[in-house]
Protein backbone atom coordinates (compact mmCIF):
# COMPACT_ATOMS: atom_id res chain seq x y z
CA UNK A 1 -29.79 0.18 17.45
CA UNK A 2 -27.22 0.71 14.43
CA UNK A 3 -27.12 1.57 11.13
CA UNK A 4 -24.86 0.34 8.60
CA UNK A 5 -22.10 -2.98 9.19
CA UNK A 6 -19.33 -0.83 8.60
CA UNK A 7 -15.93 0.08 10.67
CA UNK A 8 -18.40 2.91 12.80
CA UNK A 9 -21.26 0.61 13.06
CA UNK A 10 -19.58 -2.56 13.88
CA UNK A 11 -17.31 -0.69 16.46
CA UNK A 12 -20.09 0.32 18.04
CA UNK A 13 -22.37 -2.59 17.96
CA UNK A 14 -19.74 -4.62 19.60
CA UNK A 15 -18.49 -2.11 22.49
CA UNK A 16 -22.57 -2.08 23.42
CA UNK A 17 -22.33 -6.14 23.01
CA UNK A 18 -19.43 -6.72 25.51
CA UNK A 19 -20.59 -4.43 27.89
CA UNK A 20 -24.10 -6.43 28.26
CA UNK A 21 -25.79 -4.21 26.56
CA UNK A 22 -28.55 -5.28 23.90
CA UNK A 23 -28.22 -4.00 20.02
CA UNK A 24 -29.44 -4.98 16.86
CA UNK A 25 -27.08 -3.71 13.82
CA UNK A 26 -29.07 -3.27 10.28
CA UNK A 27 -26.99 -3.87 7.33
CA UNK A 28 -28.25 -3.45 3.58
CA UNK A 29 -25.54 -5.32 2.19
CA UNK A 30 -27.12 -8.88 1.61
CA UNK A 31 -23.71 -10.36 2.39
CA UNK A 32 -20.21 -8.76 3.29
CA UNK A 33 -19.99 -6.25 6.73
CA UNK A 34 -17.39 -3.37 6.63
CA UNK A 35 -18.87 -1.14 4.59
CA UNK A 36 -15.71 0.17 2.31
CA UNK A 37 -13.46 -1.64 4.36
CA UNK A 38 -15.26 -5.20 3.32
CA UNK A 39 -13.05 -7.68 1.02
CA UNK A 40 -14.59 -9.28 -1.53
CA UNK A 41 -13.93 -12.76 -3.07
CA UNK A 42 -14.38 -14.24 -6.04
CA UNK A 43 -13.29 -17.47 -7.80
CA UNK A 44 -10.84 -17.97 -5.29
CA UNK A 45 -9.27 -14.01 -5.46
CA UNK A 46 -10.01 -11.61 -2.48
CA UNK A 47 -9.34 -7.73 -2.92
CA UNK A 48 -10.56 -4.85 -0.78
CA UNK A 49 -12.73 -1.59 -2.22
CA UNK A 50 -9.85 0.70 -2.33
CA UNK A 51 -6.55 -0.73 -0.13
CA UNK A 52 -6.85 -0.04 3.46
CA UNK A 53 -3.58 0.55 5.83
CA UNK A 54 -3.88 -0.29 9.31
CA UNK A 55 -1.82 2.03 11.09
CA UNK A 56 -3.37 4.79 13.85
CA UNK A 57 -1.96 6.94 16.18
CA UNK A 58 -4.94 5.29 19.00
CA UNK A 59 -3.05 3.16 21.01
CA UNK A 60 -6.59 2.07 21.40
CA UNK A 61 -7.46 1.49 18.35
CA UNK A 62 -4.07 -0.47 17.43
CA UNK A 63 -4.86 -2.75 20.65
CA UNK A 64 -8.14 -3.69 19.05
CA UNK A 65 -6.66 -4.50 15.93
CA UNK A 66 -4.49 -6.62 17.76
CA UNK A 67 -6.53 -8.23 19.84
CA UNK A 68 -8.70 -9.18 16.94
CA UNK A 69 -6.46 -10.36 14.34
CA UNK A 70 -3.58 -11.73 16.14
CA UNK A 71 -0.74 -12.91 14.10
CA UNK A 72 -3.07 -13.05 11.22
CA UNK A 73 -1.90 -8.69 11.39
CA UNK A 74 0.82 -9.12 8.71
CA UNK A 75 3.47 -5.95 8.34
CA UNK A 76 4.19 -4.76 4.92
CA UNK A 77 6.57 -2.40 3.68
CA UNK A 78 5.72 0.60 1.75
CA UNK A 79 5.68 0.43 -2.04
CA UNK A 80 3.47 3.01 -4.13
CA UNK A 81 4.00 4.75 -7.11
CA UNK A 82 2.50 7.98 -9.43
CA UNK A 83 2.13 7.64 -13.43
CA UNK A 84 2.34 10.64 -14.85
CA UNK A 85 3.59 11.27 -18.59
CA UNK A 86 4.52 7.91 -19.71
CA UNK A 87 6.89 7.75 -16.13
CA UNK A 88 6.79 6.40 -12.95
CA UNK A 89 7.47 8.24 -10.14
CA UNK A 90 8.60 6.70 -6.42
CA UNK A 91 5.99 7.77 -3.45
CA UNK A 92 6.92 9.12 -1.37
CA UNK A 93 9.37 10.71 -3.19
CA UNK A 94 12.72 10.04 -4.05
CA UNK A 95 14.74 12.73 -4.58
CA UNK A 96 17.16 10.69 -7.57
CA UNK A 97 14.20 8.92 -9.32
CA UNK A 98 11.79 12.45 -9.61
CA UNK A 99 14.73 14.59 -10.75
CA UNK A 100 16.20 11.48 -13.36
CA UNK A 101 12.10 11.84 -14.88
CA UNK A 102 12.08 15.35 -14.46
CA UNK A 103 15.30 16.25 -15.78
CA UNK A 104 17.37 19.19 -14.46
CA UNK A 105 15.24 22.13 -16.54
CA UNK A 106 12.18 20.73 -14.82
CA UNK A 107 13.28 20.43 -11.87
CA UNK A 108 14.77 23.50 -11.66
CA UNK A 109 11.65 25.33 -12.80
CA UNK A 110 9.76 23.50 -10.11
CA UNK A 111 11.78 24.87 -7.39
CA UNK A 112 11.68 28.42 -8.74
CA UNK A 113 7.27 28.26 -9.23
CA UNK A 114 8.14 26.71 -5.65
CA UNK A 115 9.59 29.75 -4.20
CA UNK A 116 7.59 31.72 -6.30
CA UNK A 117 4.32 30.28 -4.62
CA UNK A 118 6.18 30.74 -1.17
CA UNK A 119 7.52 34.71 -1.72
CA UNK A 120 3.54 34.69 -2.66
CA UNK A 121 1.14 32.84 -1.58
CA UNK A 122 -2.93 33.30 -1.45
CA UNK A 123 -3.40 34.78 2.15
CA UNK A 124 -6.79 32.71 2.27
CA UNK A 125 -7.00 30.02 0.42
CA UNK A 126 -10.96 28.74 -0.32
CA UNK A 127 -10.27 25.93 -2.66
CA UNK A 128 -8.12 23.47 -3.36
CA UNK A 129 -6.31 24.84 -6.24
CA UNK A 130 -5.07 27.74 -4.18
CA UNK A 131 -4.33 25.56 -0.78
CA UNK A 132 -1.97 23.04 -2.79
CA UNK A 133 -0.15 25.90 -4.80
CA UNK A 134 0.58 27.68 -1.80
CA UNK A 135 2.11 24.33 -0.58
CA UNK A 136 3.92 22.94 -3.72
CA UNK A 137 3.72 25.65 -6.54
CA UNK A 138 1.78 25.72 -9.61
CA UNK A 139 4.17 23.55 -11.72
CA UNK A 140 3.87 20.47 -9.53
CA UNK A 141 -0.12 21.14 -8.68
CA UNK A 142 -0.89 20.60 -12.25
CA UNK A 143 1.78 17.57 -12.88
CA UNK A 144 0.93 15.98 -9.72
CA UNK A 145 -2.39 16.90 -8.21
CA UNK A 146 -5.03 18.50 -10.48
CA UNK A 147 -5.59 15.72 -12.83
CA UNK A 148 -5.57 13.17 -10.31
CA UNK A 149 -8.32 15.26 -7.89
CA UNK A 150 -10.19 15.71 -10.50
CA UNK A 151 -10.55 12.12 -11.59
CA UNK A 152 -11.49 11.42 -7.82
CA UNK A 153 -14.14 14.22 -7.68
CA UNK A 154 -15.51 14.97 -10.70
CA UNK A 155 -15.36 18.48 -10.32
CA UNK A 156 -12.98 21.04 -10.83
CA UNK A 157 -10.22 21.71 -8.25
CA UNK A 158 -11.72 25.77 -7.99
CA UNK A 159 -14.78 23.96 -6.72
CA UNK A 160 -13.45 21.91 -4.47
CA UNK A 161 -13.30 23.26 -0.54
CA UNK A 162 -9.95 23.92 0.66
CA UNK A 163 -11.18 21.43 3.93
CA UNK A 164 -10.08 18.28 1.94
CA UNK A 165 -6.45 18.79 1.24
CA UNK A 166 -6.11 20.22 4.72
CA UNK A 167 -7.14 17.30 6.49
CA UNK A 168 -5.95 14.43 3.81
CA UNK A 169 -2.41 16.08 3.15
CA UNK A 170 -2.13 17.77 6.42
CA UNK A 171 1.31 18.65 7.20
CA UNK A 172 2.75 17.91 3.83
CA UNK A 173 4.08 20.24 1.28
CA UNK A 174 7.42 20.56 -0.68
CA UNK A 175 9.69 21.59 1.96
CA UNK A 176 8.48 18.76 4.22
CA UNK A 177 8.63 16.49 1.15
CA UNK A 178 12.11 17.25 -0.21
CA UNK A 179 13.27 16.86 3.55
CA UNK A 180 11.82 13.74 3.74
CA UNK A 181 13.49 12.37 0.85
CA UNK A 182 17.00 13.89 1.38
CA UNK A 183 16.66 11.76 5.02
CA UNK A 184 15.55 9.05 2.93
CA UNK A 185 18.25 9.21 0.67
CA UNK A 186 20.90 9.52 3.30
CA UNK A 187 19.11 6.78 5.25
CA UNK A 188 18.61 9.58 8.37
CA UNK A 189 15.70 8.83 10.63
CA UNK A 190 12.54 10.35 9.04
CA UNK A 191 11.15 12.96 11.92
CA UNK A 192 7.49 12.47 12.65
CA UNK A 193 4.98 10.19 10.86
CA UNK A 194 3.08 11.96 8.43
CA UNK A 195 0.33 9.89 7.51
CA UNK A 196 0.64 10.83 3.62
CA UNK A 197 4.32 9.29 3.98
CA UNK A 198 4.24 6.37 6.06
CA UNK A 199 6.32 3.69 5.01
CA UNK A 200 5.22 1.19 7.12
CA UNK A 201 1.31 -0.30 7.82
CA UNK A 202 0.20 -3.36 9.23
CA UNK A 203 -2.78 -5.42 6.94
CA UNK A 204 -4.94 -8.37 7.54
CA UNK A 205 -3.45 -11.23 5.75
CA UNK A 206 -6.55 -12.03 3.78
CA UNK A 207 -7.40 -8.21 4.25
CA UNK A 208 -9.71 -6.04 5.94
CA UNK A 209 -12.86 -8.00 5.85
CA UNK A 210 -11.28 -10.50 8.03
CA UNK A 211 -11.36 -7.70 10.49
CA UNK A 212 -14.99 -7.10 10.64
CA UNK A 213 -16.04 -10.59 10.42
CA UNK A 214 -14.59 -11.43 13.51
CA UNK A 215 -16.11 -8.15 14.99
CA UNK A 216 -19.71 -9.57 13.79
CA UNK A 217 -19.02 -12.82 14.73
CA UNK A 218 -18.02 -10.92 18.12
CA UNK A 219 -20.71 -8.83 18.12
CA UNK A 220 -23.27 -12.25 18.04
CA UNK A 221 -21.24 -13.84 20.48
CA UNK A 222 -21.70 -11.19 23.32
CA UNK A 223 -25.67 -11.20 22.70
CA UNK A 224 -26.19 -8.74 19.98
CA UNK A 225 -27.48 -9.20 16.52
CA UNK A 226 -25.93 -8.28 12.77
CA UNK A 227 -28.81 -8.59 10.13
CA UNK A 228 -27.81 -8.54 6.84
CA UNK A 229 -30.26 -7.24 3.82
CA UNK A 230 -31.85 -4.98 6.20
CA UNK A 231 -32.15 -1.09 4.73
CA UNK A 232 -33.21 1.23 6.96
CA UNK A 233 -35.85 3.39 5.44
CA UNK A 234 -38.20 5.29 7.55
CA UNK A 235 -37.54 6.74 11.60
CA UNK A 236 -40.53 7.44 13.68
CA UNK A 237 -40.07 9.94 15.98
CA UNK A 238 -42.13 11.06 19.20
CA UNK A 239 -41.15 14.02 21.66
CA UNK A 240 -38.15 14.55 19.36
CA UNK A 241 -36.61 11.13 19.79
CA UNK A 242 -36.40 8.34 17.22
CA UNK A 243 -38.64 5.51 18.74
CA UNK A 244 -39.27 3.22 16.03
CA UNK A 245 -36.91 2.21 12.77
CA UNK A 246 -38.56 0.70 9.58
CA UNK A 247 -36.17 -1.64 7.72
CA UNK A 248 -36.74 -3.14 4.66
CA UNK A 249 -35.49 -6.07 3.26
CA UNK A 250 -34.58 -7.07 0.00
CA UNK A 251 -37.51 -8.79 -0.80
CA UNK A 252 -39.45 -5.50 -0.02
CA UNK A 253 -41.25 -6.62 3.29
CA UNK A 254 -40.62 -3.92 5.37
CA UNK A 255 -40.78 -4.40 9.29
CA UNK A 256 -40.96 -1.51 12.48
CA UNK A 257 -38.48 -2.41 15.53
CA UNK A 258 -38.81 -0.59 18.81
CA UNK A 259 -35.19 1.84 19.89
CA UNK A 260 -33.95 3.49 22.64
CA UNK A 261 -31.02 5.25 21.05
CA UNK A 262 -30.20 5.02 17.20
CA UNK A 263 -26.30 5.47 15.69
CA UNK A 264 -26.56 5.85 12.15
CA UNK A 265 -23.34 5.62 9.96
CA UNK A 266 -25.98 5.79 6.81
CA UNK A 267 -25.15 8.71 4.85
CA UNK A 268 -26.34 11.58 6.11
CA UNK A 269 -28.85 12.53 2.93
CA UNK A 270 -30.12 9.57 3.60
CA UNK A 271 -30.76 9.79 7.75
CA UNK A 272 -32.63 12.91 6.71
CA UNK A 273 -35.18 11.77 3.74
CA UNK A 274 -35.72 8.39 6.62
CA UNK A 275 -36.70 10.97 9.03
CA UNK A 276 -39.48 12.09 7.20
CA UNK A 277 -42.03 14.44 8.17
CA UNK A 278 -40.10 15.05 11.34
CA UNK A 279 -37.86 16.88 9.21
CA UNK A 280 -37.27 21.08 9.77
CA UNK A 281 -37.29 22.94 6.67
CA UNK A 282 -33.77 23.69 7.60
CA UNK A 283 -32.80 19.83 7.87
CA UNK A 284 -34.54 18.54 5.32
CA UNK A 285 -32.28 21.60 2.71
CA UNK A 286 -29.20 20.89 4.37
CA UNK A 287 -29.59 16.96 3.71
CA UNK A 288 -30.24 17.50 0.19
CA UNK A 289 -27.14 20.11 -0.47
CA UNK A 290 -25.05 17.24 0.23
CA UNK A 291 -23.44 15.16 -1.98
CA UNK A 292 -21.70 12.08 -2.90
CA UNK A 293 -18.76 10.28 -5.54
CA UNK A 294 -19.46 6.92 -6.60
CA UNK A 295 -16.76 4.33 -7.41
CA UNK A 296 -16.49 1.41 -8.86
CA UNK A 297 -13.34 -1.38 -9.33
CA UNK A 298 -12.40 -3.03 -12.48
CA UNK A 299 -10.87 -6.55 -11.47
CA UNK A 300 -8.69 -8.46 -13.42
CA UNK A 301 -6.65 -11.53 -13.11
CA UNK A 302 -3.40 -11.99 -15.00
CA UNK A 303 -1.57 -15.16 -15.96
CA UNK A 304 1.72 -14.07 -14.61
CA UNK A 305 3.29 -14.26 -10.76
CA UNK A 306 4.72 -10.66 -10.87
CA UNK A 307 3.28 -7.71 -12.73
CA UNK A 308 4.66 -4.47 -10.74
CA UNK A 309 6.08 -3.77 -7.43
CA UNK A 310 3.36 -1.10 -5.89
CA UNK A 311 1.19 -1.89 -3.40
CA UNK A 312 -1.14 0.95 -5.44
CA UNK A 313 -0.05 3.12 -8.20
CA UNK A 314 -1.42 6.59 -8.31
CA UNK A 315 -2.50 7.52 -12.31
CA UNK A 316 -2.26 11.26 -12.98
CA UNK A 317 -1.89 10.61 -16.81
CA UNK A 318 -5.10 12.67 -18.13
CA UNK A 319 -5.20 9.58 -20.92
CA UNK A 320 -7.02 6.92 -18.78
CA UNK A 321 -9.78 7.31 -16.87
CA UNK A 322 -8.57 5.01 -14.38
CA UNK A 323 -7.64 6.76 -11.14
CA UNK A 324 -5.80 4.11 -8.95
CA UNK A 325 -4.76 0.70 -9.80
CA UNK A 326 -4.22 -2.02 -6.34
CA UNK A 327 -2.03 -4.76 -6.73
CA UNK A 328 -3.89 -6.45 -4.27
CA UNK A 329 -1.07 -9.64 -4.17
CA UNK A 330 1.36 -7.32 -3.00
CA UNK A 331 -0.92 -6.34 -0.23
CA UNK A 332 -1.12 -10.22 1.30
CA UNK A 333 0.31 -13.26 -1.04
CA UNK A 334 -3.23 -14.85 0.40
CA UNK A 335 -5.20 -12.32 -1.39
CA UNK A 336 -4.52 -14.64 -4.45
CA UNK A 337 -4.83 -18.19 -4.71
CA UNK A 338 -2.59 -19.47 -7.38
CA UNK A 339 1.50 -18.37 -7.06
CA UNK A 340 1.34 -17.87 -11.05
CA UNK A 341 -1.35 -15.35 -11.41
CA UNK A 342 -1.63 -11.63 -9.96
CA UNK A 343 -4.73 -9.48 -9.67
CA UNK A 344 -5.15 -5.91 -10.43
CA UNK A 345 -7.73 -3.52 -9.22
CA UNK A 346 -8.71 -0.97 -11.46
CA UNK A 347 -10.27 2.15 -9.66
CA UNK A 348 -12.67 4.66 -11.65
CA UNK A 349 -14.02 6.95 -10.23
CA UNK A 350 -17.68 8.68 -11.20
CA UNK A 351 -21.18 9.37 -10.53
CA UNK A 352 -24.08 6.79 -10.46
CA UNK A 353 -25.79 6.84 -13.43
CA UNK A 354 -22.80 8.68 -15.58
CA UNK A 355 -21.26 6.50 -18.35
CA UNK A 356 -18.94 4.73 -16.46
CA UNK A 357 -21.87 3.71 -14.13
CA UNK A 358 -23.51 3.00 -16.72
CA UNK A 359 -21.13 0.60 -18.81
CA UNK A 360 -22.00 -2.86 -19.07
CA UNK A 361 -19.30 -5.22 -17.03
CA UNK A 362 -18.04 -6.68 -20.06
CA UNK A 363 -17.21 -2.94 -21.46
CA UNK A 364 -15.82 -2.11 -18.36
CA UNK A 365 -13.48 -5.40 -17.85
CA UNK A 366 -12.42 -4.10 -21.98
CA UNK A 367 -11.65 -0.72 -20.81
CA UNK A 368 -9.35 -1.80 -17.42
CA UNK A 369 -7.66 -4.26 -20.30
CA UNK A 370 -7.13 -1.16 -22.49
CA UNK A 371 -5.81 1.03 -19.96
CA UNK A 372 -3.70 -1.31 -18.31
CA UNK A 373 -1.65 -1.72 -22.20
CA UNK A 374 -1.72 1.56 -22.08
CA UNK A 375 0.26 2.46 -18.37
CA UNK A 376 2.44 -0.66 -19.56
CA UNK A 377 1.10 -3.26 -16.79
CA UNK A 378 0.62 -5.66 -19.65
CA UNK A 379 2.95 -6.29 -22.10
CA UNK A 380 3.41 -9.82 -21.96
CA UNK A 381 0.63 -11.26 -19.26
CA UNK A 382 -2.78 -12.30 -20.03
CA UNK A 383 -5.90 -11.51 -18.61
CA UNK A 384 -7.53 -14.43 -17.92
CA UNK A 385 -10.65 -13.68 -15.43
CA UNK A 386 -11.96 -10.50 -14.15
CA UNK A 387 -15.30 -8.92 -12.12
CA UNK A 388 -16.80 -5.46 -11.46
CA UNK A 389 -17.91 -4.62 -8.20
CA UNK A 390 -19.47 -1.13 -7.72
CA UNK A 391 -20.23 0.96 -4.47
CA UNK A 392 -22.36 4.08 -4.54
CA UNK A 393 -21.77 6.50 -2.35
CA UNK A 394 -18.19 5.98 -1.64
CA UNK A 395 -16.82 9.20 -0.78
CA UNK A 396 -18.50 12.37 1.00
CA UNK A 397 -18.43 15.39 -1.68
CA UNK A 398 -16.05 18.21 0.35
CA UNK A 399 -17.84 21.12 -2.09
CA UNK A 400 -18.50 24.72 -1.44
CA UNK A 401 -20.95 25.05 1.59
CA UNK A 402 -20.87 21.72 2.60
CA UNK A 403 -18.99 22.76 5.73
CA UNK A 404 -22.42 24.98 6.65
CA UNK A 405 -25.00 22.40 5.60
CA UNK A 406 -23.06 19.69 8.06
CA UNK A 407 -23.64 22.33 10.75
CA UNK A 408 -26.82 23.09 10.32
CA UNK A 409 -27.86 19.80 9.94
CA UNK A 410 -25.92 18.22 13.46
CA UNK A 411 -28.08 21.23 14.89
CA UNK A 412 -31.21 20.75 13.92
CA UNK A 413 -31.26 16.90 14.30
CA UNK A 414 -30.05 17.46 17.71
CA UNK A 415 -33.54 19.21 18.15
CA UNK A 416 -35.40 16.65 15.90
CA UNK A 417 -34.08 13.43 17.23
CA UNK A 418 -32.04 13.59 20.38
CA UNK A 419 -31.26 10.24 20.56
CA UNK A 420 -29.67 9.93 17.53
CA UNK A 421 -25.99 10.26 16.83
CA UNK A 422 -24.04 10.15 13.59
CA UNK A 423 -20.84 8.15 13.22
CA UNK A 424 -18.42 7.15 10.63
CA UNK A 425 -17.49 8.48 6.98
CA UNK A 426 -21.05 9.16 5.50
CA UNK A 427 -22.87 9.21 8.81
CA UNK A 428 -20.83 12.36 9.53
CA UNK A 429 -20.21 13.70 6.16
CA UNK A 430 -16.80 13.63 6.62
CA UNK A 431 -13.70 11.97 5.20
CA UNK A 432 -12.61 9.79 8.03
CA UNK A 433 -9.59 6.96 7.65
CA UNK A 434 -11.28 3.42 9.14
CA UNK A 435 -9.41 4.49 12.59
CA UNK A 436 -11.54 7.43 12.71
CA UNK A 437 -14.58 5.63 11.78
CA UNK A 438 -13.86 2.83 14.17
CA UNK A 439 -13.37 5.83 17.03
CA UNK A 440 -16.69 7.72 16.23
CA UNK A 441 -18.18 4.14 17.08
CA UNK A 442 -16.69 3.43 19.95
CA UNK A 443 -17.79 6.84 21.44
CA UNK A 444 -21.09 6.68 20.29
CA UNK A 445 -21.49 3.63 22.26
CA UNK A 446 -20.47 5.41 25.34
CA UNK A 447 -22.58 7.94 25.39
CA UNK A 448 -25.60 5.05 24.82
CA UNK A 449 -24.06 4.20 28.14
CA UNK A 450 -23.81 7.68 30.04
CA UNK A 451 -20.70 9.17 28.61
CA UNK A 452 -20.48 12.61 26.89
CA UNK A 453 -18.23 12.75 23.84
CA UNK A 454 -17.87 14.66 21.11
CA UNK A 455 -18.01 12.28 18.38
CA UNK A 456 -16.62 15.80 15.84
CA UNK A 457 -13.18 15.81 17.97
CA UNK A 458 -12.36 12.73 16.59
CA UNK A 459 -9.83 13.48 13.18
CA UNK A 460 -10.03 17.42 15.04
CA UNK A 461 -8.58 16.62 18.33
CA UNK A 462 -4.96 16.04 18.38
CA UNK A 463 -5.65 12.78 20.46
CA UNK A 464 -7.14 10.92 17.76
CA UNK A 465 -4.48 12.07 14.53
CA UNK A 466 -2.15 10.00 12.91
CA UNK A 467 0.30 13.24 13.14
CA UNK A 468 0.09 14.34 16.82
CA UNK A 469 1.34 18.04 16.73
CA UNK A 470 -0.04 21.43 17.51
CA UNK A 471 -3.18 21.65 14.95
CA UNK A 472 -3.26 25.07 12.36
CA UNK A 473 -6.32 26.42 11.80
CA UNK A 474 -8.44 24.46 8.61
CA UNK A 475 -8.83 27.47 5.66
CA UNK A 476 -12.00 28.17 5.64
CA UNK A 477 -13.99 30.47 2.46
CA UNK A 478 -13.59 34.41 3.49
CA UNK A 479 -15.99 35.77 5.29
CA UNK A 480 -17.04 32.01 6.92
CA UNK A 481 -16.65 30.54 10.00
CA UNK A 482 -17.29 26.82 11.02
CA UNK A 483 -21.18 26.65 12.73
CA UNK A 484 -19.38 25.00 15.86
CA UNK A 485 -15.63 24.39 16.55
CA UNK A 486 -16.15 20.90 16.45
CA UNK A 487 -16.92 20.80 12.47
């Protein structure tokens, strides 16, 4: 049995399914699979929950992909931008366009807080404040990183672990970066493929929910079974396995189905509070230290057939609240249905219940309208339609101690529930690209069938990253070391 239609639980579900095995997937969503990676339509429009790349470094993973979509895989080309102080800036970078907006006094004080930052660095750093400096300096940390994090997160940059810019901007900092645009500039080959400067992706033409429809419709083919409005809410355990799951649906009846094994790509909080009375002291403590960011997308249709060139746009500039904008036509043409028109994606992030969680759909859709005058996305288009979709629980929280409570609580549920496993980006706490996700599923499913994988090598191991080099050591808070290597 699964838990949750996304990228893990769908990969999952359907290597079980075309190996002959049985499985039932339970999916709260009343009506789209793929979790974050779903695409959403309406009147006509599709756009994604955040734009989703498909490129991996699993030649297994990119064989599914093809398999799947076919020629219905489209390649795009690169186009992404940062606003920051009324300017945009190329990313990656361009070494002409960041030192025309810079200017040459900027610039050259960059390069000196730069070496500066280099000549002295933080020999530990805990946070994220002190891992980026170290990389780019303080100058460019607060142009181009602080404000931005902090918009994501919610939370100050001091308080945020050190763990997340390791593994989201591994490999990149401003020597890498100003080599990579020099090469750029003289059209040299650009060495490697870090995954924060990739230039290149594949995407579904009518995006990533196309993907995991076919997987469902897969998944049913092959015997097994993807139930929609279905919230998993209570495991019953006996001899410390999980031998019954309660799902409700979203009329409230509530129903128990027998389980040999249980994946669970639910968030992890959440796997623990279904668990119940079965829960340790321990477990039930580490579940509740964890936390979550919210996010929700402002959509909004404009009455124009070309509105910017990015693919995404990155907003630093502390005067919005909007974090990242998608231009979701310039993802796939297909996305939207009428040549004249394009369709924005505004991106706040926040915490449910906060104010912008809180604000109606109409204040919302007035607020992505305000903000988009204000970058200068609109000066001549109209807006003509627009929606608000919103997702809770969107991104894992990488805070102090979070790196502990995910130990403690893969150890103890190991002695609660055996036959349980944990896959995916909230089902392991951890902030996994879709090829990850996908990978933790297809593992999972193995073991089900005899196999003995270590679902927390996936994004660790070498073997599974987008940049396949020799691995440095994650910075980890003095004084700590990770509960198990794997983590």
């Amino acid at each position: 049995m699964v838990a949750g239609a996304g990228p893990a639980g769908l990969s999952a579900a359907y290597e079980l399914a075309t190996k002959g095995r049985p499985v039932t997937v339970f999916e709260q969503d009343p009506t789209f699979v793929g979790g974050i990676s779903r695409t959403v339509e309406y009147h006509g429009y599709r756009f994604d929950i955040g734009g989703h790349r498909f490129f991996s470094k699993s030649q297994e993973v990119e064989a599914f992909w093809r398999n799947m979509l076919g020629e219905d895989l489209i390649t795009r080309q690169r186009s992404s931008r940062i606003f920051y102080g009324g300017k945009f800036y190329e990313y990656p970078l361009s070494l002409a366009n960041t030192l025309k907006n810079l200017g040459p006094v900027e610039s050259a004080a960059c390069l000196l807080d730069y070496a500066r930052a280099k000549a002295h660095p933080t020999p530990h750093p805990t946070n994220l404040e002190e891992w980026v400096v170290n990389q780019f300096g303080e100058r460019l940390y607060r142009m181009f990183f602080k404000t931005y994090t902090e918009k994501v997160w919610g939370m100050d940059c001091r308080e945020i672990s050190a763990d997340w810019a390791a593994q989201r901007i591994r490999g990149l900092n401003m020597g890498t970066a100003i080599r990579e645009a020099a090469k750029k500039a003289l059209g040299a080959r650009r060495s490697g493929q870090i995954k924060t400067l990739i230039e290149e992706f594949r995407y579904p033409r009518l995006g990533p929910g196309m993907l995991w429809e076919r997987v469902r419709d897969q998944i049913a083919a092959a015997g097994g079974d993807v139930v929609m409005d279905a919230k998993v809410v209570s495991l019953k355990t006996h001899n410390h396995r999980v031998q019954e799951v309660v799902v409700r649906d979203g009329t409230g009846r509530e129903r128990s189905v027998r389980t040999d094994a249980f994946i669970s790509s639910m968030p992890l909080r959440s796997l623990v509070r279904a668990i119940g009375p079965a829960a340790t002291p321990a477990l039930r403590d580490a579940g509740e230290g964890l936390h979550y960011r919210d996010f929700l997308t402002v959509v909004l249709m404009l009455d124009q057939p070309f509105a910017s060139p990015d693919q995404w746009l990155y907003v630093h500039d502390p005067g919005v609240q909007v974090g990242r904008i998608q231009n979701f036509k310039n993802w796939s043409p297909e996305m939207v249905p009428h040549p004249n028109a394009t369709c924005f994606g505004m991106e706040y992030f926040c915490f449910e219940g906060d104010g912008l969680w809180s604000m109606s759909d109409q204040e919302l859709l007035a607020l992505g309208e305000r903000e988009l005058h204000h970058i200068g996305l609109l000066p001549q288009a109209r807006v003509i339609d627009g929606t608000v979709v919103r997702v809770p629980k969107a991104y894992p929280v990488y805070d102090d101690g979070y790196r502990d409570r995910v130990a403690t609580l893969v150890a103890e549920l190991a002695r609660v529930a055996e036959n349980v496993q944990v896959v995916g980006r909230n089902g392991m706490h951890r902030y996994n690209n879709q090829d990850h996700a996908m990978m933790t599923g297809f593992l999972a499913a193995r073991n089900v069938m005899g196999g003995q994988h270590d679902l927390w090598a996936v994004n660790d191991d070498a073997e599974y990253l987008e940049v396949l080099r020799e691995e440095r050591a994650v910075p980890m808070p003095v004084g700590h070391a990770p509960s198990q290597s794997a983590l």
